[in-house]
PDB file of N, CA and C in Angstrom:
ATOM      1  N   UNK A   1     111.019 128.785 125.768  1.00  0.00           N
ATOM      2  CA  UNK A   1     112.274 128.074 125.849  1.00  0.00           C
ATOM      3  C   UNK A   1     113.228 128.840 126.765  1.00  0.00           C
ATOM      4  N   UNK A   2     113.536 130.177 126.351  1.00  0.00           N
ATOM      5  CA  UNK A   2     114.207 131.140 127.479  1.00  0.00           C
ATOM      6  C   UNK A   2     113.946 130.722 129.117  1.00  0.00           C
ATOM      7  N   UNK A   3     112.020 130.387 129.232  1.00  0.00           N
ATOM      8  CA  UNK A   3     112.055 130.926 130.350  1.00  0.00           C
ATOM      9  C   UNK A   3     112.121 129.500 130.877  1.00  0.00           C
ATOM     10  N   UNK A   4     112.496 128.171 130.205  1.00  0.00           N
ATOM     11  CA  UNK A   4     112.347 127.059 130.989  1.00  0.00           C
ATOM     12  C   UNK A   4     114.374 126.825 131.434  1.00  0.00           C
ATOM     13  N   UNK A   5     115.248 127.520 130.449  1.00  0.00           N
ATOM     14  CA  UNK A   5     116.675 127.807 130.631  1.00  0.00           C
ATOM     15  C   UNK A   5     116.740 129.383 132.342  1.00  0.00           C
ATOM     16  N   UNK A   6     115.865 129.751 131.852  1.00  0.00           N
ATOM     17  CA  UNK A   6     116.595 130.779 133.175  1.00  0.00           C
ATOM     18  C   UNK A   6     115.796 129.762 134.298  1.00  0.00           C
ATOM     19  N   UNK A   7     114.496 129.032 134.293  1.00  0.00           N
ATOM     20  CA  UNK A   7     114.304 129.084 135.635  1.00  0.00           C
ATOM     21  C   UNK A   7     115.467 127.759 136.008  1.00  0.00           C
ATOM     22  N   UNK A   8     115.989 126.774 135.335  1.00  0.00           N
ATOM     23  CA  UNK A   8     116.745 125.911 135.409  1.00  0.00           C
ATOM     24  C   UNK A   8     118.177 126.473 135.998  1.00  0.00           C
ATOM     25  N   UNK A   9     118.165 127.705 135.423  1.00  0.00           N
ATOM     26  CA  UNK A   9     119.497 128.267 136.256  1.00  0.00           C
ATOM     27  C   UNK A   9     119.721 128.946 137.571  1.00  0.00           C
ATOM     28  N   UNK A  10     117.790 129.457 137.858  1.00  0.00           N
ATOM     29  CA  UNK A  10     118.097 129.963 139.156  1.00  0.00           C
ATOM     30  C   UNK A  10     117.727 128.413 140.275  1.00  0.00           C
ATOM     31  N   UNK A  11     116.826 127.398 140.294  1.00  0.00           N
ATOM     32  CA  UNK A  11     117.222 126.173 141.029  1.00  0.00           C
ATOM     33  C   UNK A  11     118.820 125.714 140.870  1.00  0.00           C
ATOM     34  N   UNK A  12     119.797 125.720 139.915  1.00  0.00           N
ATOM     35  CA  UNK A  12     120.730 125.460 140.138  1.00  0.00           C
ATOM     36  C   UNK A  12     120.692 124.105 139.151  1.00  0.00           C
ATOM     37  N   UNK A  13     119.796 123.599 138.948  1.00  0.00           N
ATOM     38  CA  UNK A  13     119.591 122.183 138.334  1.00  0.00           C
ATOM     39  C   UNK A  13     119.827 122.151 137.001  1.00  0.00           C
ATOM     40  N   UNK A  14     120.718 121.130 136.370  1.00  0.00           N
ATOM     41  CA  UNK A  14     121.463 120.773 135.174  1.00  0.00           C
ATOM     42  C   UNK A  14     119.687 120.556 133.996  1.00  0.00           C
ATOM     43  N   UNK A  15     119.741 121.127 132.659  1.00  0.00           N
ATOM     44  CA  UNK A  15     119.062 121.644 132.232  1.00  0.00           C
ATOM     45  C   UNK A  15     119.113 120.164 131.049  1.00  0.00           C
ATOM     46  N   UNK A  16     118.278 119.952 130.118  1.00  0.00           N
ATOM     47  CA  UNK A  16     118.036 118.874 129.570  1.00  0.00           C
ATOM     48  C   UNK A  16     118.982 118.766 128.258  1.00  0.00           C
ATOM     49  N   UNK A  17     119.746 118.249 127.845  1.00  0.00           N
ATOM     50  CA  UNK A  17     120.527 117.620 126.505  1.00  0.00           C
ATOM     51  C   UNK A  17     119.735 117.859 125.455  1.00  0.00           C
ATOM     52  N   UNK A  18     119.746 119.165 125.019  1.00  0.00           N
ATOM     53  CA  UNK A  18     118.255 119.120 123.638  1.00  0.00           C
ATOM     54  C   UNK A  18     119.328 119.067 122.147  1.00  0.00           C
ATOM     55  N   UNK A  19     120.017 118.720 122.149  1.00  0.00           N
ATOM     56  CA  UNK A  19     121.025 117.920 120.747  1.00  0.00           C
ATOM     57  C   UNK A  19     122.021 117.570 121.332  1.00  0.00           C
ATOM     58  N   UNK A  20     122.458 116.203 120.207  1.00  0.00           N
ATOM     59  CA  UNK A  20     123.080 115.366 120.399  1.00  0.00           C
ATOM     60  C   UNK A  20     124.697 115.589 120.021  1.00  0.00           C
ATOM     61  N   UNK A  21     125.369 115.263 120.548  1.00  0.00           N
ATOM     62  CA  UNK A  21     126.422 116.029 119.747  1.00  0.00           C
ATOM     63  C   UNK A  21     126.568 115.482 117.909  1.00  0.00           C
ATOM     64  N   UNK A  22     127.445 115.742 117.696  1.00  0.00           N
ATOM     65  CA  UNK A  22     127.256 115.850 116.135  1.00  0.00           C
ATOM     66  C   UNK A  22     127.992 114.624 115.427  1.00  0.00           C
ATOM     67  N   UNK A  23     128.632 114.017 116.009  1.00  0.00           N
ATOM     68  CA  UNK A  23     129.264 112.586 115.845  1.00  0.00           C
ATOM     69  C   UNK A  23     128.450 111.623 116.501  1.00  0.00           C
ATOM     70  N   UNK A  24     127.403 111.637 117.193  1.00  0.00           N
ATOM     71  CA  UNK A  24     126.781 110.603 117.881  1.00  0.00           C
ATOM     72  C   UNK A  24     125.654 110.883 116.573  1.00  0.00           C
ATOM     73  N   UNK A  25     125.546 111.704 115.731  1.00  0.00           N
ATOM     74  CA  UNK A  25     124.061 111.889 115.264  1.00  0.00           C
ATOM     75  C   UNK A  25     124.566 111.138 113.856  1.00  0.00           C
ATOM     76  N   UNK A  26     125.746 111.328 113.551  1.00  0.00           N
ATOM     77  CA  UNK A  26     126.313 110.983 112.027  1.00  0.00           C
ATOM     78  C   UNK A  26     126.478 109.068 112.417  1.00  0.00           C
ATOM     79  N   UNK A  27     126.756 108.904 113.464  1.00  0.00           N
ATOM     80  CA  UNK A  27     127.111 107.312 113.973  1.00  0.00           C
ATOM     81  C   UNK A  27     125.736 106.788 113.910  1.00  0.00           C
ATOM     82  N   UNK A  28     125.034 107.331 114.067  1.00  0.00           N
ATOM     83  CA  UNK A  28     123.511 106.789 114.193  1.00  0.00           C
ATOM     84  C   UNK A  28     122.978 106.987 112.613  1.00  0.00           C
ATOM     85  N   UNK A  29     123.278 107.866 112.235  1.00  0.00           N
ATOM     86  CA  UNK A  29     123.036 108.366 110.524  1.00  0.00           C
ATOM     87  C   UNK A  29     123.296 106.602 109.932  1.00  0.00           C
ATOM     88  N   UNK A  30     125.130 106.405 110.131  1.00  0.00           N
ATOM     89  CA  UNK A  30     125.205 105.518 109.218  1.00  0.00           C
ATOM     90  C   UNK A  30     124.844 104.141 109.418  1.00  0.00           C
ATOM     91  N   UNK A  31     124.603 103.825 111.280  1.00  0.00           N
ATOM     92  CA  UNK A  31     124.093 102.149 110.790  1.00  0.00           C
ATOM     93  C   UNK A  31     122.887 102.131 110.421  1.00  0.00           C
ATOM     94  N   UNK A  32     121.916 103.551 110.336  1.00  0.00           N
ATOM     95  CA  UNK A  32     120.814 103.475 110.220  1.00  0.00           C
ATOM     96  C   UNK A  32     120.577 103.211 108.308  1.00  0.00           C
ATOM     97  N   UNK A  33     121.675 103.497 108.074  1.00  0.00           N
ATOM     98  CA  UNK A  33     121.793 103.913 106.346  1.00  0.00           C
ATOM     99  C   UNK A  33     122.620 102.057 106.042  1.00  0.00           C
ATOM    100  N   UNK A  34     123.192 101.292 106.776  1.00  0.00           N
ATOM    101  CA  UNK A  34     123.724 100.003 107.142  1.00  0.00           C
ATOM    102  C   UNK A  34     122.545  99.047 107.115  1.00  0.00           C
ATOM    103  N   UNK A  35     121.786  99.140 108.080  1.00  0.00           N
ATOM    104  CA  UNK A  35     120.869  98.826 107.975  1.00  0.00           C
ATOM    105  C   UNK A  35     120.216  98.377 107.241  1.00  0.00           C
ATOM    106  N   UNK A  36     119.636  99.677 106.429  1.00  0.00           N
ATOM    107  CA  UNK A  36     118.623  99.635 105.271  1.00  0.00           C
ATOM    108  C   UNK A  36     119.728  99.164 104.077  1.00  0.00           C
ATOM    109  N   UNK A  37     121.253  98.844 104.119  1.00  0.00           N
ATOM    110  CA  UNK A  37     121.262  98.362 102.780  1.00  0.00           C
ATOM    111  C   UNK A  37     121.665  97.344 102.891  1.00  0.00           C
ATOM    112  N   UNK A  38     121.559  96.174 104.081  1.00  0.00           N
ATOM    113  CA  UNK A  38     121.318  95.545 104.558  1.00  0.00           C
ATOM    114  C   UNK A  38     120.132  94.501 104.127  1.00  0.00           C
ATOM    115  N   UNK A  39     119.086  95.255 104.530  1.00  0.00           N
ATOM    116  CA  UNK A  39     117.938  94.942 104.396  1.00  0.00           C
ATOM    117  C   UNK A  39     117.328  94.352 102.939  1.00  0.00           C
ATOM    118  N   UNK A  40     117.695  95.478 102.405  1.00  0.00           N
ATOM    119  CA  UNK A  40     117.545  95.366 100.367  1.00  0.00           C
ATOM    120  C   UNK A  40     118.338  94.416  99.754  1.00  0.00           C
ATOM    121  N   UNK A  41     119.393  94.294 100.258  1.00  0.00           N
ATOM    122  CA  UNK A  41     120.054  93.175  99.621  1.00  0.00           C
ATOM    123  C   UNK A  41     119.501  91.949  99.927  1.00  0.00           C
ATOM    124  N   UNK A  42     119.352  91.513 101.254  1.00  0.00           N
ATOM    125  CA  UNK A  42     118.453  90.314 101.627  1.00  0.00           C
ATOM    126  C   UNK A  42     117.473  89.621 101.090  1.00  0.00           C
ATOM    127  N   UNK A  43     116.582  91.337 100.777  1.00  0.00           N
ATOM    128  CA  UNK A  43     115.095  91.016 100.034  1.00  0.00           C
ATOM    129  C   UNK A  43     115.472  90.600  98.470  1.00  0.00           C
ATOM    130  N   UNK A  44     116.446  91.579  98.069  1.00  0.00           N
ATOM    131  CA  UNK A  44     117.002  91.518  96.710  1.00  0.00           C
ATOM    132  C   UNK A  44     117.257  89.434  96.484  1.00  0.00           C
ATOM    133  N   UNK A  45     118.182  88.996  97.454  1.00  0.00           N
ATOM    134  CA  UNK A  45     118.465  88.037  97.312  1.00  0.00           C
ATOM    135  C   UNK A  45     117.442  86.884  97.207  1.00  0.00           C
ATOM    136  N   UNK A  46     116.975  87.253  98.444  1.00  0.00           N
ATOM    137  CA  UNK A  46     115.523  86.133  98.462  1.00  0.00           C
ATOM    138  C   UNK A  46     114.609  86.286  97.443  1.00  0.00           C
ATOM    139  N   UNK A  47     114.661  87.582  96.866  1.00  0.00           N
ATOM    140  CA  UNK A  47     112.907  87.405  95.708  1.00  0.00           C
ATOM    141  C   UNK A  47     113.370  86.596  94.366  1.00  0.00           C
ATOM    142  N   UNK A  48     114.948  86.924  94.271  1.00  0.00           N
ATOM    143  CA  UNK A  48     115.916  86.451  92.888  1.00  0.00           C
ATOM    144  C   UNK A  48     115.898  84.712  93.030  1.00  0.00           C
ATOM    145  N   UNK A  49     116.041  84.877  94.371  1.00  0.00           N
ATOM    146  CA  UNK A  49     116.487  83.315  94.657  1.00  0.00           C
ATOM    147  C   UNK A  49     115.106  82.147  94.373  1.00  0.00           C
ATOM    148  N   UNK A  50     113.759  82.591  94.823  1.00  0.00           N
ATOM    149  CA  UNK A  50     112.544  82.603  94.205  1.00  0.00           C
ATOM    150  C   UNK A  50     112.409  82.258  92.815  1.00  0.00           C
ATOM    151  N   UNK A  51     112.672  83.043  92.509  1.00  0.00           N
ATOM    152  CA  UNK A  51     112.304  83.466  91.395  1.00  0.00           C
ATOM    153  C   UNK A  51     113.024  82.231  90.308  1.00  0.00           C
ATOM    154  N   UNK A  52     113.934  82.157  90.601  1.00  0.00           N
ATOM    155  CA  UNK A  52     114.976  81.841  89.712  1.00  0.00           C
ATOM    156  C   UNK A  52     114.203  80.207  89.703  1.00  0.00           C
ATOM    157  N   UNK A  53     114.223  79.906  91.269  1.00  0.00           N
ATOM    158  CA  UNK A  53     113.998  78.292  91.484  1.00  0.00           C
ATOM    159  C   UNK A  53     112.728  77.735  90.988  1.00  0.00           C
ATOM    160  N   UNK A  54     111.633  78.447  90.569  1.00  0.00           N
ATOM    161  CA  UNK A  54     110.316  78.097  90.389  1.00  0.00           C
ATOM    162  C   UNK A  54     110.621  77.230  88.970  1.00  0.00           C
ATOM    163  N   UNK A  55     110.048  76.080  88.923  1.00  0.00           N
ATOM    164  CA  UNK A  55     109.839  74.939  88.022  1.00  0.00           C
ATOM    165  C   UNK A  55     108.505  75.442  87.204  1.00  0.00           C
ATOM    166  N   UNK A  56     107.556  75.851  87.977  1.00  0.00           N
ATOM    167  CA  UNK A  56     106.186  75.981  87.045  1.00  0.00           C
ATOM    168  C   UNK A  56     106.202  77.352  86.910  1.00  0.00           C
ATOM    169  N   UNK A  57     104.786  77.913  86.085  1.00  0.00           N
ATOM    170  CA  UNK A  57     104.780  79.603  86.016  1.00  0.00           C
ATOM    171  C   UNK A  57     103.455  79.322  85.469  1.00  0.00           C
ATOM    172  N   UNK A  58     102.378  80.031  85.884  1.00  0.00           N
ATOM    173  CA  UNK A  58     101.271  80.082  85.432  1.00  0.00           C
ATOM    174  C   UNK A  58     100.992  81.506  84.699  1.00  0.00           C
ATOM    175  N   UNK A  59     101.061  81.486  83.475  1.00  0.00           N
ATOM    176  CA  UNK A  59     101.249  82.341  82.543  1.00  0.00           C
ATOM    177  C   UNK A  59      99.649  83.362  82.464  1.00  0.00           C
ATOM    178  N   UNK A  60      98.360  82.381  82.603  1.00  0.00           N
ATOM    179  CA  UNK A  60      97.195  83.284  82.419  1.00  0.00           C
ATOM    180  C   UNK A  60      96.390  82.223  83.058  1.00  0.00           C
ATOM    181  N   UNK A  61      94.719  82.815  83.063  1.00  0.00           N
ATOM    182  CA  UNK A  61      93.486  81.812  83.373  1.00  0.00           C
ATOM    183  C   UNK A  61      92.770  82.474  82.996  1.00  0.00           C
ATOM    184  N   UNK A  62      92.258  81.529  82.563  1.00  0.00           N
ATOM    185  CA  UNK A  62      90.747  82.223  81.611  1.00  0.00           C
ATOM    186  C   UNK A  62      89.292  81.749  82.973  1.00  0.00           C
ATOM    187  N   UNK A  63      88.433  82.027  83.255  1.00  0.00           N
ATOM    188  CA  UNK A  63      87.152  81.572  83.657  1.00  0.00           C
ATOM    189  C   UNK A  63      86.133  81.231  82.701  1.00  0.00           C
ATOM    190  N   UNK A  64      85.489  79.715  82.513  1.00  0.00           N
ATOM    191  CA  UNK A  64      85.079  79.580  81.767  1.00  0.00           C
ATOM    192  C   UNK A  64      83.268  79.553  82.224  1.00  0.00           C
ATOM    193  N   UNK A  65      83.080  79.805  83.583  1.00  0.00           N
ATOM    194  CA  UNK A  65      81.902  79.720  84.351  1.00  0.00           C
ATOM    195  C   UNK A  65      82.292  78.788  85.830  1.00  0.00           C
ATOM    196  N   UNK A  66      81.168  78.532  86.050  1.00  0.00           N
ATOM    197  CA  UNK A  66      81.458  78.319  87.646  1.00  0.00           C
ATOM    198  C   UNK A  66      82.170  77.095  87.933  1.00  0.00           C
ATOM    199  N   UNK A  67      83.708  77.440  88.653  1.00  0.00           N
ATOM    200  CA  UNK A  67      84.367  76.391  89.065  1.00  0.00           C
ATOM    201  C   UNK A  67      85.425  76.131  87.989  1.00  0.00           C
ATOM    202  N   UNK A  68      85.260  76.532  86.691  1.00  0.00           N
ATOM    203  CA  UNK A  68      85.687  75.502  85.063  1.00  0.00           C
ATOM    204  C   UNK A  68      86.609  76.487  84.958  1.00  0.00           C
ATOM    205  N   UNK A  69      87.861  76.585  84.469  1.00  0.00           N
ATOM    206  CA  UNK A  69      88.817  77.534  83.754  1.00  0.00           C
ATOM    207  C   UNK A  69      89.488  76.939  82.792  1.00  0.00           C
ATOM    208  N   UNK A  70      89.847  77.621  81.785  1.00  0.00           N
ATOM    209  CA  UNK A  70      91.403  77.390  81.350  1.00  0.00           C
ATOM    210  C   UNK A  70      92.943  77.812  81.632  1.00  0.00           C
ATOM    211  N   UNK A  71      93.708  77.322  81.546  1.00  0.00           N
ATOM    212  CA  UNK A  71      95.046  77.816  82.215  1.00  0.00           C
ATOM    213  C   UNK A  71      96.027  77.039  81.285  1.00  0.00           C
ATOM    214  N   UNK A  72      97.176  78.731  81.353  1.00  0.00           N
ATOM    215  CA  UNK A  72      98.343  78.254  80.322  1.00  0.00           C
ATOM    216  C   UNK A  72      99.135  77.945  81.270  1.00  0.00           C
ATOM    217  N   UNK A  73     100.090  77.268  81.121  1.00  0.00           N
ATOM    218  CA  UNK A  73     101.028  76.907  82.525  1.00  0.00           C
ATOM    219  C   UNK A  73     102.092  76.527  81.719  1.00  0.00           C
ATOM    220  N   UNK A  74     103.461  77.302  82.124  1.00  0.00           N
ATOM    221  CA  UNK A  74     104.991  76.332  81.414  1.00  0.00           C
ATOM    222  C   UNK A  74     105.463  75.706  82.566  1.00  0.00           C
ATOM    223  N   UNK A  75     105.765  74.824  82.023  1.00  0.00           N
ATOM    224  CA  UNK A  75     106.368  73.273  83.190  1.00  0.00           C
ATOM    225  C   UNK A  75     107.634  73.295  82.481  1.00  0.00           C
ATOM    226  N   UNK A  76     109.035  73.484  82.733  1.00  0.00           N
ATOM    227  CA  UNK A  76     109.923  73.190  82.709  1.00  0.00           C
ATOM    228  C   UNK A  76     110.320  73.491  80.873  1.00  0.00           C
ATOM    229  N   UNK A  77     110.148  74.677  80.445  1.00  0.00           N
ATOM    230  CA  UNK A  77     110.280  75.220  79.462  1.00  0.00           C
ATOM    231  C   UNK A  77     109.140  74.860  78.310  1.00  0.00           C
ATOM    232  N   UNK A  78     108.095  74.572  78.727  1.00  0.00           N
ATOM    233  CA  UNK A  78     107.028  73.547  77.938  1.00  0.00           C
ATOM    234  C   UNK A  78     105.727  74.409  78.589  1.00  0.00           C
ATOM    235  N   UNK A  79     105.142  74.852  77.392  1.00  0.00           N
ATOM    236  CA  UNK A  79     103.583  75.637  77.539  1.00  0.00           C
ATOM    237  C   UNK A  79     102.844  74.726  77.621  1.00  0.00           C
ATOM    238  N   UNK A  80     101.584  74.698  78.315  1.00  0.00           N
ATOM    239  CA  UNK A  80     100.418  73.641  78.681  1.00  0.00           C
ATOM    240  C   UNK A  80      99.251  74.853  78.665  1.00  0.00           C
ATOM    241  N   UNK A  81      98.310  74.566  77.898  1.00  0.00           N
ATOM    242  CA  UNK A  81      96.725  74.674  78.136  1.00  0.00           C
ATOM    243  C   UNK A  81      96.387  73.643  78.869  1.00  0.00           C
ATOM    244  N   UNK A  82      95.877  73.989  80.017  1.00  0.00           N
ATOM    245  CA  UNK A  82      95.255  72.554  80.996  1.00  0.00           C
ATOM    246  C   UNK A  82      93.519  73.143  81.271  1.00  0.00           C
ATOM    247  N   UNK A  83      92.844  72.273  81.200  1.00  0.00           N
ATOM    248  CA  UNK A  83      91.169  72.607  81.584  1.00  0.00           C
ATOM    249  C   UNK A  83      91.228  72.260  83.623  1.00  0.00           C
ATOM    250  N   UNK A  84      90.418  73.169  83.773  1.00  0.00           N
ATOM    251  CA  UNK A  84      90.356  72.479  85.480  1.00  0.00           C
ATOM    252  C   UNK A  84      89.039  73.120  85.772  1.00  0.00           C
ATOM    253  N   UNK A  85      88.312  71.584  86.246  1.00  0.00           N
ATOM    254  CA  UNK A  85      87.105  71.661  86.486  1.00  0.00           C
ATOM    255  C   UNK A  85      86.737  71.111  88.141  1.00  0.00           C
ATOM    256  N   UNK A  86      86.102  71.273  89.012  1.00  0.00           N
ATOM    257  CA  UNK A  86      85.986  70.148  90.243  1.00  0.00           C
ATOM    258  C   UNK A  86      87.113  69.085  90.197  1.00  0.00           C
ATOM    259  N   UNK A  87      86.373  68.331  89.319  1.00  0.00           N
ATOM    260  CA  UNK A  87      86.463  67.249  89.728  1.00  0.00           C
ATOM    261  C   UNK A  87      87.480  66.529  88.874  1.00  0.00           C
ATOM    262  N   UNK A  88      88.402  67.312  88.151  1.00  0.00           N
ATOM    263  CA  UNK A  88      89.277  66.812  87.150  1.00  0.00           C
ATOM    264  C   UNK A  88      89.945  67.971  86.210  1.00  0.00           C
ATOM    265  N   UNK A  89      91.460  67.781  85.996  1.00  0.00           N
ATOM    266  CA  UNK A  89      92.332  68.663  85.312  1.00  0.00           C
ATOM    267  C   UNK A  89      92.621  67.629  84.354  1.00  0.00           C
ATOM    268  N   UNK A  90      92.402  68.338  83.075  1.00  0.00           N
ATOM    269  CA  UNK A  90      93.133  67.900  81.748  1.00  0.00           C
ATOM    270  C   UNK A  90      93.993  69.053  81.018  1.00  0.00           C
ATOM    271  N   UNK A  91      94.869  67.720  80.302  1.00  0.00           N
ATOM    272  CA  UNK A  91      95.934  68.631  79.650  1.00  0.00           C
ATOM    273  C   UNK A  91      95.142  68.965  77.740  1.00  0.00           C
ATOM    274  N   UNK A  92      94.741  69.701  77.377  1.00  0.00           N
ATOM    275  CA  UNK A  92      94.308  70.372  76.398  1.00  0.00           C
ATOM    276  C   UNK A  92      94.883  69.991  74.816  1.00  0.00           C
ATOM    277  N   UNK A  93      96.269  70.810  75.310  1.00  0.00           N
ATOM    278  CA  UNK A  93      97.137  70.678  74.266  1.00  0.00           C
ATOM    279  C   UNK A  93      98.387  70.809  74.857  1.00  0.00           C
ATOM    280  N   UNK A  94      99.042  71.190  73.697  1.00  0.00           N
ATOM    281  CA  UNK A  94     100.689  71.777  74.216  1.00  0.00           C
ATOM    282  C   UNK A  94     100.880  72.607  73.369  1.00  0.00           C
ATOM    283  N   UNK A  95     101.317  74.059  74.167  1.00  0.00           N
ATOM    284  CA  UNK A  95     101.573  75.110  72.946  1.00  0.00           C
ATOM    285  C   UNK A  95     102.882  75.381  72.675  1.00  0.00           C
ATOM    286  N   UNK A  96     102.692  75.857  71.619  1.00  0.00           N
ATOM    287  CA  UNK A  96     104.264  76.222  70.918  1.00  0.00           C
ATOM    288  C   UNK A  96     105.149  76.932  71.595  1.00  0.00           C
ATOM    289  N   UNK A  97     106.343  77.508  71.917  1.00  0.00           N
ATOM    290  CA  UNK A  97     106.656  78.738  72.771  1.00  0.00           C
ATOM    291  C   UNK A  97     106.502  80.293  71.976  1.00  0.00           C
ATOM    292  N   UNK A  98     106.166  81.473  72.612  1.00  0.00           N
ATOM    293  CA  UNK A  98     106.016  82.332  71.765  1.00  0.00           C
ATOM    294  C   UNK A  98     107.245  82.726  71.761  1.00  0.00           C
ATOM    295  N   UNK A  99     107.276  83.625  70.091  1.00  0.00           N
ATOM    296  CA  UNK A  99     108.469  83.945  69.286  1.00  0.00           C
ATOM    297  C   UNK A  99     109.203  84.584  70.414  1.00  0.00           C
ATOM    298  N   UNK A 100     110.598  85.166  69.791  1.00  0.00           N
ATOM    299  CA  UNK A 100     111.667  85.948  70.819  1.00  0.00           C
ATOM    300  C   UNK A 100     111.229  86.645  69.949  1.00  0.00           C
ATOM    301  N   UNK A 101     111.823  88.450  70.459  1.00  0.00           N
ATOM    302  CA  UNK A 101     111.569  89.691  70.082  1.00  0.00           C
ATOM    303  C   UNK A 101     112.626  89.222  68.834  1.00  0.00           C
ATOM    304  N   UNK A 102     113.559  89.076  68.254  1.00  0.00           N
ATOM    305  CA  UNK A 102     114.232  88.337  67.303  1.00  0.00           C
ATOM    306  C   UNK A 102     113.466  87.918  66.061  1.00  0.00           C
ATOM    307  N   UNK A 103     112.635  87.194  66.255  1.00  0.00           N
ATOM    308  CA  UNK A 103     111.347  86.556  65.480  1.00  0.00           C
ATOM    309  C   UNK A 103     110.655  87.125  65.128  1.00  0.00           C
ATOM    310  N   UNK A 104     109.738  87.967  66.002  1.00  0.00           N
ATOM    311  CA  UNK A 104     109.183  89.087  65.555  1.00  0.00           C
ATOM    312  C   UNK A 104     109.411  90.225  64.422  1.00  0.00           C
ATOM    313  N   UNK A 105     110.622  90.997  64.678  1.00  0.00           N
ATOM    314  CA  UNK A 105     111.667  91.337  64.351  1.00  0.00           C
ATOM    315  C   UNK A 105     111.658  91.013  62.715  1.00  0.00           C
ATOM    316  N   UNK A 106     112.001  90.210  62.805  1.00  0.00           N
ATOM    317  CA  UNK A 106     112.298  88.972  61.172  1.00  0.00           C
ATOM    318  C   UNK A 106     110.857  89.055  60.655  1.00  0.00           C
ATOM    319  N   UNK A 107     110.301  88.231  61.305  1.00  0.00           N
ATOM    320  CA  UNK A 107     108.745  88.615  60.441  1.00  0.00           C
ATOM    321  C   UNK A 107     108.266  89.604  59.955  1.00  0.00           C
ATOM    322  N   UNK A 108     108.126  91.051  60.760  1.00  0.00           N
ATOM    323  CA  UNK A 108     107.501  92.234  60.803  1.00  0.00           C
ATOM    324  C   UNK A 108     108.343  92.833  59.446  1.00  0.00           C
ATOM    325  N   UNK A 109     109.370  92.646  59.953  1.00  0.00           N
ATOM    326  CA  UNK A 109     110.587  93.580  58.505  1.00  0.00           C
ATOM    327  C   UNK A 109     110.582  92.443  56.512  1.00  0.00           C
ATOM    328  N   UNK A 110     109.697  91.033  57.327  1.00  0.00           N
ATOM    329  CA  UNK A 110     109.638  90.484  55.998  1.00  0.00           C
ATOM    330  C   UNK A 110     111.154  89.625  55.568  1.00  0.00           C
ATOM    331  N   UNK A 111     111.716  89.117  56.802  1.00  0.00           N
ATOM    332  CA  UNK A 111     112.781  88.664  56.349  1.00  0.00           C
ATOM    333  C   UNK A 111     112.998  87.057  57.221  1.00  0.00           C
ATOM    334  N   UNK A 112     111.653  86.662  56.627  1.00  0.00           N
ATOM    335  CA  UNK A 112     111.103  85.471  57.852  1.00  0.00           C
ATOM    336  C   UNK A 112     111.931  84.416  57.260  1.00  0.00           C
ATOM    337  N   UNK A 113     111.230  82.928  57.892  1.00  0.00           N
ATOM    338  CA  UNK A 113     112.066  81.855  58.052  1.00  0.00           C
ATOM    339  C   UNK A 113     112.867  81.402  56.502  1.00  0.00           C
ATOM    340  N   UNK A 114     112.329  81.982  55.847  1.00  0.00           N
ATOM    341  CA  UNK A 114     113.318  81.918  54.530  1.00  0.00           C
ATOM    342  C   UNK A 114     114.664  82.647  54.275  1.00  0.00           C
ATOM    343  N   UNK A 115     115.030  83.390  55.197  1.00  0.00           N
ATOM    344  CA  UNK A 115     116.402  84.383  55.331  1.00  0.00           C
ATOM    345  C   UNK A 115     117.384  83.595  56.257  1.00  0.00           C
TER     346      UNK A 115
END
């Protein structure tokens, strides 16, 4: 490094910018830090916004052999067992919704639907 500064000084020739000054590095620090929170919020927004809007939710699938499954699916606050085979989907049953941690709760401690 010395010897690429002295020979730069005996040609006479202006020697290379090896840091930036210290306000150009902090200006770059923060849109770079702008940026990224920028970015997260966006994603934040869009996965919520997703999320929120979905009508169906496919809860599990079972494989019952080749092609055949079962599947729980809630449609608009409503559990479905549906069969899906080739050539045709049926609706099974309709299941109950499972308990809230509340319910549980009550049962486990023995202070069920009779309290």
């Amino acid at each position: 490094m010395t010897f690429l500064l002295a020979y730069t000084d005996i040609l006479q020739v202006p020697g290379p910018e090896l840091a930036l000054p210290v306000w150009q590095t902090f200006v770059a620090l923060v849109v770079v830090l702008v940026l990224l929170a920028g970015l997260a919020w966006v994603l934040k927004k869009g996965v919520l916004a997703r999320r929120g809007a979905q009508a169906m939710n496919v809860e599990t699938a079972l494989a019952l052999g080749e092609r055949r499954s079962l599947v729980i699916v809630t449609v608009e606050g409503r559990r479905l067992l549906i069969g899906l085979t080739p050539a045709q989907v049926s609706l099974v049953t309709e299941l109950q919704p499972p308990p809230t941690f509340e319910q549980t709760v009550a049962r486990a401690t023995g202070q069920g639907a009779g309290a």
